[in-house]
C-alpha atoms as a PDB file:
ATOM      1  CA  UNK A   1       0.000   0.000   0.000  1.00  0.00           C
ATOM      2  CA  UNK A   2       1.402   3.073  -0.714  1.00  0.00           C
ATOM      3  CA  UNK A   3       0.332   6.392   2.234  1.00  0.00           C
ATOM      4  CA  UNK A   4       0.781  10.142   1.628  1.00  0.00           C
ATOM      5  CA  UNK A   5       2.557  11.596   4.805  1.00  0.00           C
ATOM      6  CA  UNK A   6       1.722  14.834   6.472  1.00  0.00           C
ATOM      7  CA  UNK A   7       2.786  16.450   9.407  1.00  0.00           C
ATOM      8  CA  UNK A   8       3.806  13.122  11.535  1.00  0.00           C
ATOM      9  CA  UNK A   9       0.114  11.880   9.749  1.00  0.00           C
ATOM     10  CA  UNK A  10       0.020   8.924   7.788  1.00  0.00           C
ATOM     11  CA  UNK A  11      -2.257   8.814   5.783  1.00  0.00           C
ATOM     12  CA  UNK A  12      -3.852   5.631   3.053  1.00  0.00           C
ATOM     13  CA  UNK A  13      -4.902   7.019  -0.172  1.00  0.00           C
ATOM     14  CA  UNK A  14      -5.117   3.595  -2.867  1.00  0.00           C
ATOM     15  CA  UNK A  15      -3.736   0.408  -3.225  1.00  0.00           C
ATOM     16  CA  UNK A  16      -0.968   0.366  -5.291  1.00  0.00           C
ATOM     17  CA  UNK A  17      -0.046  -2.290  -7.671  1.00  0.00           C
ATOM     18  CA  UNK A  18       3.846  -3.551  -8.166  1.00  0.00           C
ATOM     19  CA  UNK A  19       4.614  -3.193 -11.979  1.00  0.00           C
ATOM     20  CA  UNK A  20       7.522  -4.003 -14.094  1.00  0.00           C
ATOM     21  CA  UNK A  21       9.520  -0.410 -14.631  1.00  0.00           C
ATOM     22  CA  UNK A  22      10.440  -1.842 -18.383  1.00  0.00           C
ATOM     23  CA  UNK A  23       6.641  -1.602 -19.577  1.00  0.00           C
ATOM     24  CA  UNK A  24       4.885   0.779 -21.519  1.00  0.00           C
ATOM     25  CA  UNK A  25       2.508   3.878 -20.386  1.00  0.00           C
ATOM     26  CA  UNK A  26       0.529   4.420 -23.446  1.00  0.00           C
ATOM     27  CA  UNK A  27      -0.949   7.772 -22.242  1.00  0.00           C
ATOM     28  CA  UNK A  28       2.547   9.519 -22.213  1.00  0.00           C
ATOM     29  CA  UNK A  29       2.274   9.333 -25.658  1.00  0.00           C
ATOM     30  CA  UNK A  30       0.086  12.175 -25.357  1.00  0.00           C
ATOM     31  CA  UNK A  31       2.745  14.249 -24.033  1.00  0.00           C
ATOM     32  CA  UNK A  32       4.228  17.107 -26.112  1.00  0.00           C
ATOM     33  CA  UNK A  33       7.169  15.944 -28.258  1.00  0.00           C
ATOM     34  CA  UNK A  34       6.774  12.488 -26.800  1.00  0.00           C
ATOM     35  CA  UNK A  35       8.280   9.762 -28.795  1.00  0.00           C
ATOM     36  CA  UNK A  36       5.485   7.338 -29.496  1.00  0.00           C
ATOM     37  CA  UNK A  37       5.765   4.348 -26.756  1.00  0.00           C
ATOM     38  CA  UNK A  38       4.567   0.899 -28.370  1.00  0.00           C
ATOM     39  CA  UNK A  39       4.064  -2.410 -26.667  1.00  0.00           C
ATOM     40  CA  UNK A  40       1.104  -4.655 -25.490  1.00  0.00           C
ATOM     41  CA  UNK A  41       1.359  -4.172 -21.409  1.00  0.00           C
ATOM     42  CA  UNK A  42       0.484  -1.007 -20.410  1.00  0.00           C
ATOM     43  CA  UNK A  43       2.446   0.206 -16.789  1.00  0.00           C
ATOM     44  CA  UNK A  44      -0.037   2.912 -16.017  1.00  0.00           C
ATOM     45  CA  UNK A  45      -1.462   0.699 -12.996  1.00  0.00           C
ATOM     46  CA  UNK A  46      -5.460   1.899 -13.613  1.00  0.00           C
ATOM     47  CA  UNK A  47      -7.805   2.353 -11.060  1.00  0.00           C
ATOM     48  CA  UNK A  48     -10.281   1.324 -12.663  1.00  0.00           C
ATOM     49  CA  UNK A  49     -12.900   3.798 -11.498  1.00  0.00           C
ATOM     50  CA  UNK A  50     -15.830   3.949 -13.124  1.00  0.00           C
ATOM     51  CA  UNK A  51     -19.483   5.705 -12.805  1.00  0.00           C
ATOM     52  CA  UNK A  52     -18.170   9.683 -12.946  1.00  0.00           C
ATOM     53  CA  UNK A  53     -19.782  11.889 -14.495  1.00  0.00           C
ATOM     54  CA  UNK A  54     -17.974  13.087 -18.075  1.00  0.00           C
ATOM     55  CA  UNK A  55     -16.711  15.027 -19.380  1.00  0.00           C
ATOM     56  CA  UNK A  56     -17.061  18.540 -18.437  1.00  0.00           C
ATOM     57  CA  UNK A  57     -16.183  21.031 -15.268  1.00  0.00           C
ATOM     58  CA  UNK A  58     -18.381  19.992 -12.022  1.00  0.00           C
ATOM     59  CA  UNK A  59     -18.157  20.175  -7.877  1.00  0.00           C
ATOM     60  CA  UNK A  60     -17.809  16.965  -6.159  1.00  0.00           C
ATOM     61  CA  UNK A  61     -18.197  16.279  -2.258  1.00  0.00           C
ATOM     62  CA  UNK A  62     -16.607  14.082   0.093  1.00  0.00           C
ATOM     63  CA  UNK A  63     -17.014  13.497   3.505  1.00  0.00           C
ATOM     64  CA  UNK A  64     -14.190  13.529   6.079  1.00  0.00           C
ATOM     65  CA  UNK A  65     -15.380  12.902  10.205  1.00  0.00           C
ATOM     66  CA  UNK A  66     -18.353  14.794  10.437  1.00  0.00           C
ATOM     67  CA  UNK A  67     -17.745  17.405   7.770  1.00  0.00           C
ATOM     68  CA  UNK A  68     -18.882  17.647   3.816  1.00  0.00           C
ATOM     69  CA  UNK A  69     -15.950  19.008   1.291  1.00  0.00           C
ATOM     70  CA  UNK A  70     -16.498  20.328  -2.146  1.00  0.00           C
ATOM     71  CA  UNK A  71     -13.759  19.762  -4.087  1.00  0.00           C
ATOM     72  CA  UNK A  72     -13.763  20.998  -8.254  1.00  0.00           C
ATOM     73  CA  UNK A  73     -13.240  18.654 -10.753  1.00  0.00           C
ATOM     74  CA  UNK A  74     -12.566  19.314 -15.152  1.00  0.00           C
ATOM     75  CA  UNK A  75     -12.343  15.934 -17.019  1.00  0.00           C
ATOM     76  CA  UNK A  76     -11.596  16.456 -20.893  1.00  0.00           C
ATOM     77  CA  UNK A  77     -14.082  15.725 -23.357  1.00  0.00           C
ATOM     78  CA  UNK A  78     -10.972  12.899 -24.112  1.00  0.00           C
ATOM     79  CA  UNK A  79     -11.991  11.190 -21.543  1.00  0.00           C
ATOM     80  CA  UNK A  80     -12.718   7.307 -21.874  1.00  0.00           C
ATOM     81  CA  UNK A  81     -13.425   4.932 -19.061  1.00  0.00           C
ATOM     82  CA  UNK A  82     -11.410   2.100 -21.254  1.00  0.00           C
ATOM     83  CA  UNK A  83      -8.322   4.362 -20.772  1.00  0.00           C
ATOM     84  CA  UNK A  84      -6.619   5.329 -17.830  1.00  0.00           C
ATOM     85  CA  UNK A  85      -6.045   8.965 -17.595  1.00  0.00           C
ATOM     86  CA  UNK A  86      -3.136  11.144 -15.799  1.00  0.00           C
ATOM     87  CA  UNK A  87      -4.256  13.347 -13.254  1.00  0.00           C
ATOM     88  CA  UNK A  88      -3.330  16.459 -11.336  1.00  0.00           C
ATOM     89  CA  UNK A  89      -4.160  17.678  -8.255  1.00  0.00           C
ATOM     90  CA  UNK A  90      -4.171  21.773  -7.499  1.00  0.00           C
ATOM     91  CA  UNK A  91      -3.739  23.733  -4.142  1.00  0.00           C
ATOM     92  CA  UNK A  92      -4.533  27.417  -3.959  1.00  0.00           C
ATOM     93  CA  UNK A  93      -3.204  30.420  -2.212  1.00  0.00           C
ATOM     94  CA  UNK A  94      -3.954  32.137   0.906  1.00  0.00           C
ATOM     95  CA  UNK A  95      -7.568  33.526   0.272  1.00  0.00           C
ATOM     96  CA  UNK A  96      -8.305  36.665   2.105  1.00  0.00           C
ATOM     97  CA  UNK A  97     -11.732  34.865   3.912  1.00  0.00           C
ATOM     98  CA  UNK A  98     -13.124  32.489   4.316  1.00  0.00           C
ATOM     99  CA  UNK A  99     -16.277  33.013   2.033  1.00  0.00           C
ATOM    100  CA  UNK A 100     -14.104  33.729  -0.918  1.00  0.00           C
ATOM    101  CA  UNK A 101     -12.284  29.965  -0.486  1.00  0.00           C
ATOM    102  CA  UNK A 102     -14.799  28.171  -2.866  1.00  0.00           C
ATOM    103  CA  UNK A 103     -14.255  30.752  -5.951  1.00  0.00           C
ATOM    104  CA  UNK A 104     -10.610  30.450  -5.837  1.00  0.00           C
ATOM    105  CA  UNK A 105     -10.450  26.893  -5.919  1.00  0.00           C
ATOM    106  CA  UNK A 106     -12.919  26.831  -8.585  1.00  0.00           C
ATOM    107  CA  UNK A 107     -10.935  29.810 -10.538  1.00  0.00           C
ATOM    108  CA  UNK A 108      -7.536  27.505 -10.029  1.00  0.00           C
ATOM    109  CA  UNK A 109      -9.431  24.321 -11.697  1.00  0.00           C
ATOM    110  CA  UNK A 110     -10.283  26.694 -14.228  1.00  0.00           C
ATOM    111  CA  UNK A 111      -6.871  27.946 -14.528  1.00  0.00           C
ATOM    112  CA  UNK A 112      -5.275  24.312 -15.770  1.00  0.00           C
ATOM    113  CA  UNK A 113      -9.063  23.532 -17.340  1.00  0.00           C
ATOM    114  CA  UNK A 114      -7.581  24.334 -21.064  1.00  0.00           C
ATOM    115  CA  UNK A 115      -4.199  22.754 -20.707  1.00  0.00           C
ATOM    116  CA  UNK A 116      -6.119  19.504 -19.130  1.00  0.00           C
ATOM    117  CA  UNK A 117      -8.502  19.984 -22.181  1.00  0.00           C
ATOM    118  CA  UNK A 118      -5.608  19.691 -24.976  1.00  0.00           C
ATOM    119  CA  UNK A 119      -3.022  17.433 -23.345  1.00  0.00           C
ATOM    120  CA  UNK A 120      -5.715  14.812 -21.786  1.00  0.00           C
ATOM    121  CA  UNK A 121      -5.721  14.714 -17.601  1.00  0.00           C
ATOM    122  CA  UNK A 122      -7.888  15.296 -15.315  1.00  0.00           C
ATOM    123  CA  UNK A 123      -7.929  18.557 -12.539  1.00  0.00           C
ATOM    124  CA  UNK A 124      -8.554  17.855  -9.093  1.00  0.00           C
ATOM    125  CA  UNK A 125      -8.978  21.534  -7.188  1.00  0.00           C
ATOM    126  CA  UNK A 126      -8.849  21.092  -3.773  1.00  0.00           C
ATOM    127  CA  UNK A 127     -10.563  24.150  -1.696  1.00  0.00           C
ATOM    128  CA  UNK A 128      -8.452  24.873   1.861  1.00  0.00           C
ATOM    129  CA  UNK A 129     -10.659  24.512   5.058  1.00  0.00           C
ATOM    130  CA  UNK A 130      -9.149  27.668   6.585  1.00  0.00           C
ATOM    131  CA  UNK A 131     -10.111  28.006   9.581  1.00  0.00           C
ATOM    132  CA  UNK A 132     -13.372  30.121  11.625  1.00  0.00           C
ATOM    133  CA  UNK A 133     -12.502  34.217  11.209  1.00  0.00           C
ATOM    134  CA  UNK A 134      -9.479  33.538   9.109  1.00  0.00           C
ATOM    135  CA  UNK A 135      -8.122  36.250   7.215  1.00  0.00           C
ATOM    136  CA  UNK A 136      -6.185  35.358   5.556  1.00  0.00           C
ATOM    137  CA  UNK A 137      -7.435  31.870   5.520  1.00  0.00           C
ATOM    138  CA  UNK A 138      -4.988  29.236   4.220  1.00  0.00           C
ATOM    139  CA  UNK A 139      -3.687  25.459   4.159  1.00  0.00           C
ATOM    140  CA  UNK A 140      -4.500  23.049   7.498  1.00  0.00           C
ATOM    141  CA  UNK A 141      -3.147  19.828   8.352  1.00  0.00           C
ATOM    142  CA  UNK A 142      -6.169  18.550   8.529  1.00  0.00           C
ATOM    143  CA  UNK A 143      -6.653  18.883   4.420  1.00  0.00           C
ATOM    144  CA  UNK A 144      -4.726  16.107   3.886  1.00  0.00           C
ATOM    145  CA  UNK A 145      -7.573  13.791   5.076  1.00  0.00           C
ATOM    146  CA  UNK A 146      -9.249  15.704   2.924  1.00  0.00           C
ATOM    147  CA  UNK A 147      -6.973  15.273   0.090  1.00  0.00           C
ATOM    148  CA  UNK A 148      -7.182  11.112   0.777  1.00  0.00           C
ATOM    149  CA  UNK A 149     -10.589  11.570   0.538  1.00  0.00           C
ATOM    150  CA  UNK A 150     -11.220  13.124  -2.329  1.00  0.00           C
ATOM    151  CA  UNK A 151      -8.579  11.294  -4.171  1.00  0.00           C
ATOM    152  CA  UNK A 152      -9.847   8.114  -3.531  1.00  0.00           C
ATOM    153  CA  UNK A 153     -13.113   9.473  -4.324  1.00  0.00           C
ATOM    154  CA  UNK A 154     -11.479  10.253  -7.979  1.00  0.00           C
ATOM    155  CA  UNK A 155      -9.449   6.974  -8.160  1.00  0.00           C
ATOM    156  CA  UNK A 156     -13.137   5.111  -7.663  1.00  0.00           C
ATOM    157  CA  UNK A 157     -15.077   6.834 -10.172  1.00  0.00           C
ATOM    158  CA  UNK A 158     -12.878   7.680 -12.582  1.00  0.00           C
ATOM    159  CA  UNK A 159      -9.973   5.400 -13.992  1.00  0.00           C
ATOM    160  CA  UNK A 160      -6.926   7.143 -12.949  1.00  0.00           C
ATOM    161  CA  UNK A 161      -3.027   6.000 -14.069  1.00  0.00           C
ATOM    162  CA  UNK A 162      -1.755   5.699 -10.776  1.00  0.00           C
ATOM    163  CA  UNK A 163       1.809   5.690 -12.104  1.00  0.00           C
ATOM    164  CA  UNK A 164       0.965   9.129 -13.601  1.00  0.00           C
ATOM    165  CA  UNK A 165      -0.546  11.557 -10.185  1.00  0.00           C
ATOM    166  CA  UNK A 166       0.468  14.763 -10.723  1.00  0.00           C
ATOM    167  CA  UNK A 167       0.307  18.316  -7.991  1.00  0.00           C
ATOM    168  CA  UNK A 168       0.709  21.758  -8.349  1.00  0.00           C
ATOM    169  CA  UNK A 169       0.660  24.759  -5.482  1.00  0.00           C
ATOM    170  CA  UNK A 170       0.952  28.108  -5.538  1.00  0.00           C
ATOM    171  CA  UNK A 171       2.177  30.144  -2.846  1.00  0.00           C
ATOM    172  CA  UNK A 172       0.953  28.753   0.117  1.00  0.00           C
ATOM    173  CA  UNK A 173      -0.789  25.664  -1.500  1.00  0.00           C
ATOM    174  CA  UNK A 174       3.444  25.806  -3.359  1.00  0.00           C
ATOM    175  CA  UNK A 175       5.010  25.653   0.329  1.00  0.00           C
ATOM    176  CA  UNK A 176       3.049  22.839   0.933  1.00  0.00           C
ATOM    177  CA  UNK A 177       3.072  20.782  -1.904  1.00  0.00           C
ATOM    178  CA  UNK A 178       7.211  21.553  -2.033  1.00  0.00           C
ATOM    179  CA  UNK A 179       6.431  19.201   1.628  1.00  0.00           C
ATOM    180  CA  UNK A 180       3.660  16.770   0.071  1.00  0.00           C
ATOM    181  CA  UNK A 181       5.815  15.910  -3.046  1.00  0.00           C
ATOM    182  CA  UNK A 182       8.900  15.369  -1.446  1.00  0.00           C
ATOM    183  CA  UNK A 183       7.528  13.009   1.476  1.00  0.00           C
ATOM    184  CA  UNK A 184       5.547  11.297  -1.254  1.00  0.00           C
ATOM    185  CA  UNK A 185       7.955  11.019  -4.165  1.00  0.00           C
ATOM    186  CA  UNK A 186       6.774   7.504  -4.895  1.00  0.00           C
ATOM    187  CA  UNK A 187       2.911   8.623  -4.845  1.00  0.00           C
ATOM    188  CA  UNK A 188       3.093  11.593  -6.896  1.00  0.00           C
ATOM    189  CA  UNK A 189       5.108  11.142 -10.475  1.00  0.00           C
ATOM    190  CA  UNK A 190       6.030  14.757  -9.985  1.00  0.00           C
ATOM    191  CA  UNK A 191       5.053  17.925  -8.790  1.00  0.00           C
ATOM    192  CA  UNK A 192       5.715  21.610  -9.143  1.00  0.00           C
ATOM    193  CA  UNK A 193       5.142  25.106  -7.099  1.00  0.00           C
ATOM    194  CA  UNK A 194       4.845  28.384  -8.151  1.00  0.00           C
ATOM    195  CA  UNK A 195       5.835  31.765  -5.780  1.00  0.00           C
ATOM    196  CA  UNK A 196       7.162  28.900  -3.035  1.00  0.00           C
ATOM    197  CA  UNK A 197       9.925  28.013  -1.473  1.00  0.00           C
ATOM    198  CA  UNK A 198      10.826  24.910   0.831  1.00  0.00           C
ATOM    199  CA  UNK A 199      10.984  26.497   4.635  1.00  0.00           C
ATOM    200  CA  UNK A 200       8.108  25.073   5.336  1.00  0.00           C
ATOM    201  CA  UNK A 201       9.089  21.610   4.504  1.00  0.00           C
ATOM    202  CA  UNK A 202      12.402  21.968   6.045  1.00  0.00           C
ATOM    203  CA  UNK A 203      10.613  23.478   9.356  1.00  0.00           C
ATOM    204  CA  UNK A 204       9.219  19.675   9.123  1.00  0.00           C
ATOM    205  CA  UNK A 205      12.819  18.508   8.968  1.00  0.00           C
ATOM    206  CA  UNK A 206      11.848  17.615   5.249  1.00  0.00           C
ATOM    207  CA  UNK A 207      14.161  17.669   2.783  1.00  0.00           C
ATOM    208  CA  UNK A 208      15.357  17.305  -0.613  1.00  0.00           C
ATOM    209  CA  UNK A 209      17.175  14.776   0.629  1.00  0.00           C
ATOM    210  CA  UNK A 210      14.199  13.017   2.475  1.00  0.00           C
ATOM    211  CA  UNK A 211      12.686  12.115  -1.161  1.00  0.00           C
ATOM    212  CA  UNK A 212      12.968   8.543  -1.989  1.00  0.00           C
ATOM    213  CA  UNK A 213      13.238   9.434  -6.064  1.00  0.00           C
ATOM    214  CA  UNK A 214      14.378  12.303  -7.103  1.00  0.00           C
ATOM    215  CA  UNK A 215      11.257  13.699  -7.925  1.00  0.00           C
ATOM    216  CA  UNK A 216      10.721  16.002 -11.168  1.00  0.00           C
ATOM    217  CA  UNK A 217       9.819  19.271  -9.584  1.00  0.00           C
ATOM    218  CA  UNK A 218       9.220  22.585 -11.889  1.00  0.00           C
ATOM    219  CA  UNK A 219       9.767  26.011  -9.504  1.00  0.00           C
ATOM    220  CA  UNK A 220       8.191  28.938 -11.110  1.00  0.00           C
ATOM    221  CA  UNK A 221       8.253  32.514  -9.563  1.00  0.00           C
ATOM    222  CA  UNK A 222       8.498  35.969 -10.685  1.00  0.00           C
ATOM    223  CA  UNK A 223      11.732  38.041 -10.370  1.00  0.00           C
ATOM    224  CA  UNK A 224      10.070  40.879  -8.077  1.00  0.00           C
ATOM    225  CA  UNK A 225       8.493  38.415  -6.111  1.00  0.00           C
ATOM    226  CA  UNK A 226       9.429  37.987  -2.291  1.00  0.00           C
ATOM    227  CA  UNK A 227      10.748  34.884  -2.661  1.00  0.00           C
ATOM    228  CA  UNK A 228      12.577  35.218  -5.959  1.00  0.00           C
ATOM    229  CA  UNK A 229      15.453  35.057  -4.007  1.00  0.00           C
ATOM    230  CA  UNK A 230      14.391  31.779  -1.998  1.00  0.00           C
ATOM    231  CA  UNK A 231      13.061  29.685  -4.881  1.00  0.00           C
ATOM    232  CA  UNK A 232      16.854  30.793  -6.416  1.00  0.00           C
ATOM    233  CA  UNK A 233      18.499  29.069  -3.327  1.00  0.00           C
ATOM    234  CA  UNK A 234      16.080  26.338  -3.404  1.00  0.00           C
ATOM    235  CA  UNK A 235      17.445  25.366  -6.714  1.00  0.00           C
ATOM    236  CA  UNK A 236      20.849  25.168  -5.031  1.00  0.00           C
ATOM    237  CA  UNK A 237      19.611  22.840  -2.701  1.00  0.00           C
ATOM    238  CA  UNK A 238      18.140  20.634  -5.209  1.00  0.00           C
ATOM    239  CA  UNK A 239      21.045  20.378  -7.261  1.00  0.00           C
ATOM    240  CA  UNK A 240      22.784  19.566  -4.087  1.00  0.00           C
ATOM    241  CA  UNK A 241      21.202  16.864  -3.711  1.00  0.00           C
ATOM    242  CA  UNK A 242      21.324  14.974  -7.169  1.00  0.00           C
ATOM    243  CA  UNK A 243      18.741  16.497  -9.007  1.00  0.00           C
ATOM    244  CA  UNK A 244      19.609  18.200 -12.705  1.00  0.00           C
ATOM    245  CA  UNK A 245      19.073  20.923 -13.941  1.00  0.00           C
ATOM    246  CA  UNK A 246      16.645  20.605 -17.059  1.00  0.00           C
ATOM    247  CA  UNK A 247      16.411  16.697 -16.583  1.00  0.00           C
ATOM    248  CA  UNK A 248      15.096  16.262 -13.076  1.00  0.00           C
ATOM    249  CA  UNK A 249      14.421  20.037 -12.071  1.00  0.00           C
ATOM    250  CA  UNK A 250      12.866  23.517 -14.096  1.00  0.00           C
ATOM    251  CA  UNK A 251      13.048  26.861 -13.255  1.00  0.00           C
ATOM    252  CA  UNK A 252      10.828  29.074 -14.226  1.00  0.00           C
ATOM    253  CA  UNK A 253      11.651  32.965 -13.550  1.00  0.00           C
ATOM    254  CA  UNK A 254       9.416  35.475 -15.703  1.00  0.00           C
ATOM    255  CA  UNK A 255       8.960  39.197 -15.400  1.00  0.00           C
ATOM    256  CA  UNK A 256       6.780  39.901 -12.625  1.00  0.00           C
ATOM    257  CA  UNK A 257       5.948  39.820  -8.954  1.00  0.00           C
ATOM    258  CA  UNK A 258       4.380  37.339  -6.278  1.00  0.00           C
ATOM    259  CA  UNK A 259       1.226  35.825  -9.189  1.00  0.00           C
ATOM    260  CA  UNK A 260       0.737  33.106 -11.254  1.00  0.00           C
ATOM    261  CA  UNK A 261       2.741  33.154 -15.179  1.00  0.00           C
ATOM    262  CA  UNK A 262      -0.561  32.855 -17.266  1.00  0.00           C
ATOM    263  CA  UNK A 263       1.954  30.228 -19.213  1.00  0.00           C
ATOM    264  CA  UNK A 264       2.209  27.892 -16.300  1.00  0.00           C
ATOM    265  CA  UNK A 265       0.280  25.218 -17.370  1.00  0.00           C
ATOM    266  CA  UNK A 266       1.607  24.694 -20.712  1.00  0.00           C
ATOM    267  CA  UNK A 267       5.086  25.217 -19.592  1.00  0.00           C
ATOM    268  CA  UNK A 268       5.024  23.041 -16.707  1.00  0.00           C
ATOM    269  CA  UNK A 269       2.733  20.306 -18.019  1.00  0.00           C
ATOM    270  CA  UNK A 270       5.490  20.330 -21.094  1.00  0.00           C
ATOM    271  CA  UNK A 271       7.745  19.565 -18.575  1.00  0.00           C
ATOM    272  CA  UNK A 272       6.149  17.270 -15.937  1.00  0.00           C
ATOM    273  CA  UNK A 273       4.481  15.219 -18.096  1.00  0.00           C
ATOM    274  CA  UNK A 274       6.495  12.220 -19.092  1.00  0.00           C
ATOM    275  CA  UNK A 275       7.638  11.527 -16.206  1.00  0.00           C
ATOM    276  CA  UNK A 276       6.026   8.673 -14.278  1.00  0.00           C
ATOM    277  CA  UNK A 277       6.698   6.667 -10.787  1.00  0.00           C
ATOM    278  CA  UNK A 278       8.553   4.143 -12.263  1.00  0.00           C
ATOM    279  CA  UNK A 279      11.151   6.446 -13.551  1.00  0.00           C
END
């Protein structure tokens, strides 16, 4: 079984099924310049979810203790139960209350919805429980049960390549998800952050170095942004610790402050894309 680990939480998200690292993923040969991958088994270890509603932009809800959770969900008009599909999973920024949480995680769905649309995955938008009188509200531990939920709620009704889970945060959803990826580098086939940096997984004594693959991570952040100057030293640290530079690890600096480069998606999807957990 393979858990997603969160502040000293361990948490189950899917059973995971051991595959030979030699076989084919057929859906990477959707990827931008991919070169086309042949061969009769296909590694993508489905879920085999089926049921969902497709294709098309819609709010699901799971429940987690006592508590309901929308979460917003775009599956391309691609879409084929037959075929497993990659997926990626989006975090958010601070919001600045807690009303307003529910439109920005349906605005960052919408964000990757075009990008998911031509290059075939699915967008899972996770919306941040904040917290009562938050301002601003953010990121909880707690939203990692939520996250298992609603990923498993995904994986059952839609059939997800597990070899092929993707995440994305921006700033503090990114300072997160720099801590998420890195403790789950064989859950997640890679990850990237934009206007993040990694103090808050290294106040969680996580690391770079704590990764069990060397991850693909893209870094994106604008050069007046606060932490221009942190994401820079982050790179250090990643190279540091085996990653490379263009291989392994992107950086993405553009002209502009602490936002989101309206090019993300395509840039980083370019980049993220082939790789898979059994690299």
């Amino acid at each position: 079984m393979k858990t997603i680990n969160v502040l000293s939480t361990a948490v189950l998200l899917l059973l995971a099924v051991e595959v030979a690292a030699t076989a084919s993923v057929h859906s990477l040969n959707a990827c931008p310049d991919m070169i086309f991958i042949d061969g009769i088994e296909d590694a993508a270890v489905p879920s085999g979810g089926l049921g969902g509603l497709y294709p098309g932009a819609q709010v699901r809800t799971v429940t987690v203790g006592a508590a309901q959770h929308d979460y917003y969900l775009y599956v391309p008009t691609s879409y084929t139960p037959s075929s497993p599909m990659p997926m990626l999973v989006a975090w958010h920024g601070s919001v600045i209350n807690q009303a307003a949480i529910p439109l920005v995680a349906q605005q960052t769905r919408d964000f990757w919805q075009s990008e998911a649309e031509a290059q075939r995955f699915i967008v899972v938008a996770q919306a941040a429980t904040g917290g009562t009188g938050c301002a601003p509200c953010g990121w909880r531990s707690s939203d990692v049960s939520v996250l298992s939920a609603l990923l498993s709620d995904v994986q059952a009704d839609y059939n997800i390549a597990t070899t092929r889970r993707y995440a994305w945060g921006y700033s503090a959803g990114g300072h997160i998800m720099h801590y998420l990826g890195l403790l789950n580098s064989e859950f997640f086939a890679a990850y990237a952050v934009s206007g993040a940096e990694l103090s808050f997984a290294a106040s969680q004594a996580v690391y770079p170095t704590s990764a069990t693959r060397k991850i693909p991570t893209y870094i994106s952040v604008g050069q007046s942004d606060f932490y221009y100057p942190y994401a820079q030293a982050d790179i250090i640290t990643f190279l540091q610790a085996g990653w490379e530079l263009n291989h392994n690890l992107w950086f993405d600096d553009f002209i502009g402050g602490h936002e989101i480069n309206h090019q993300l998606p395509t840039q980083a999807w370019n980049k993220i894309c082939i790789s898979t957990t059994l690299d």
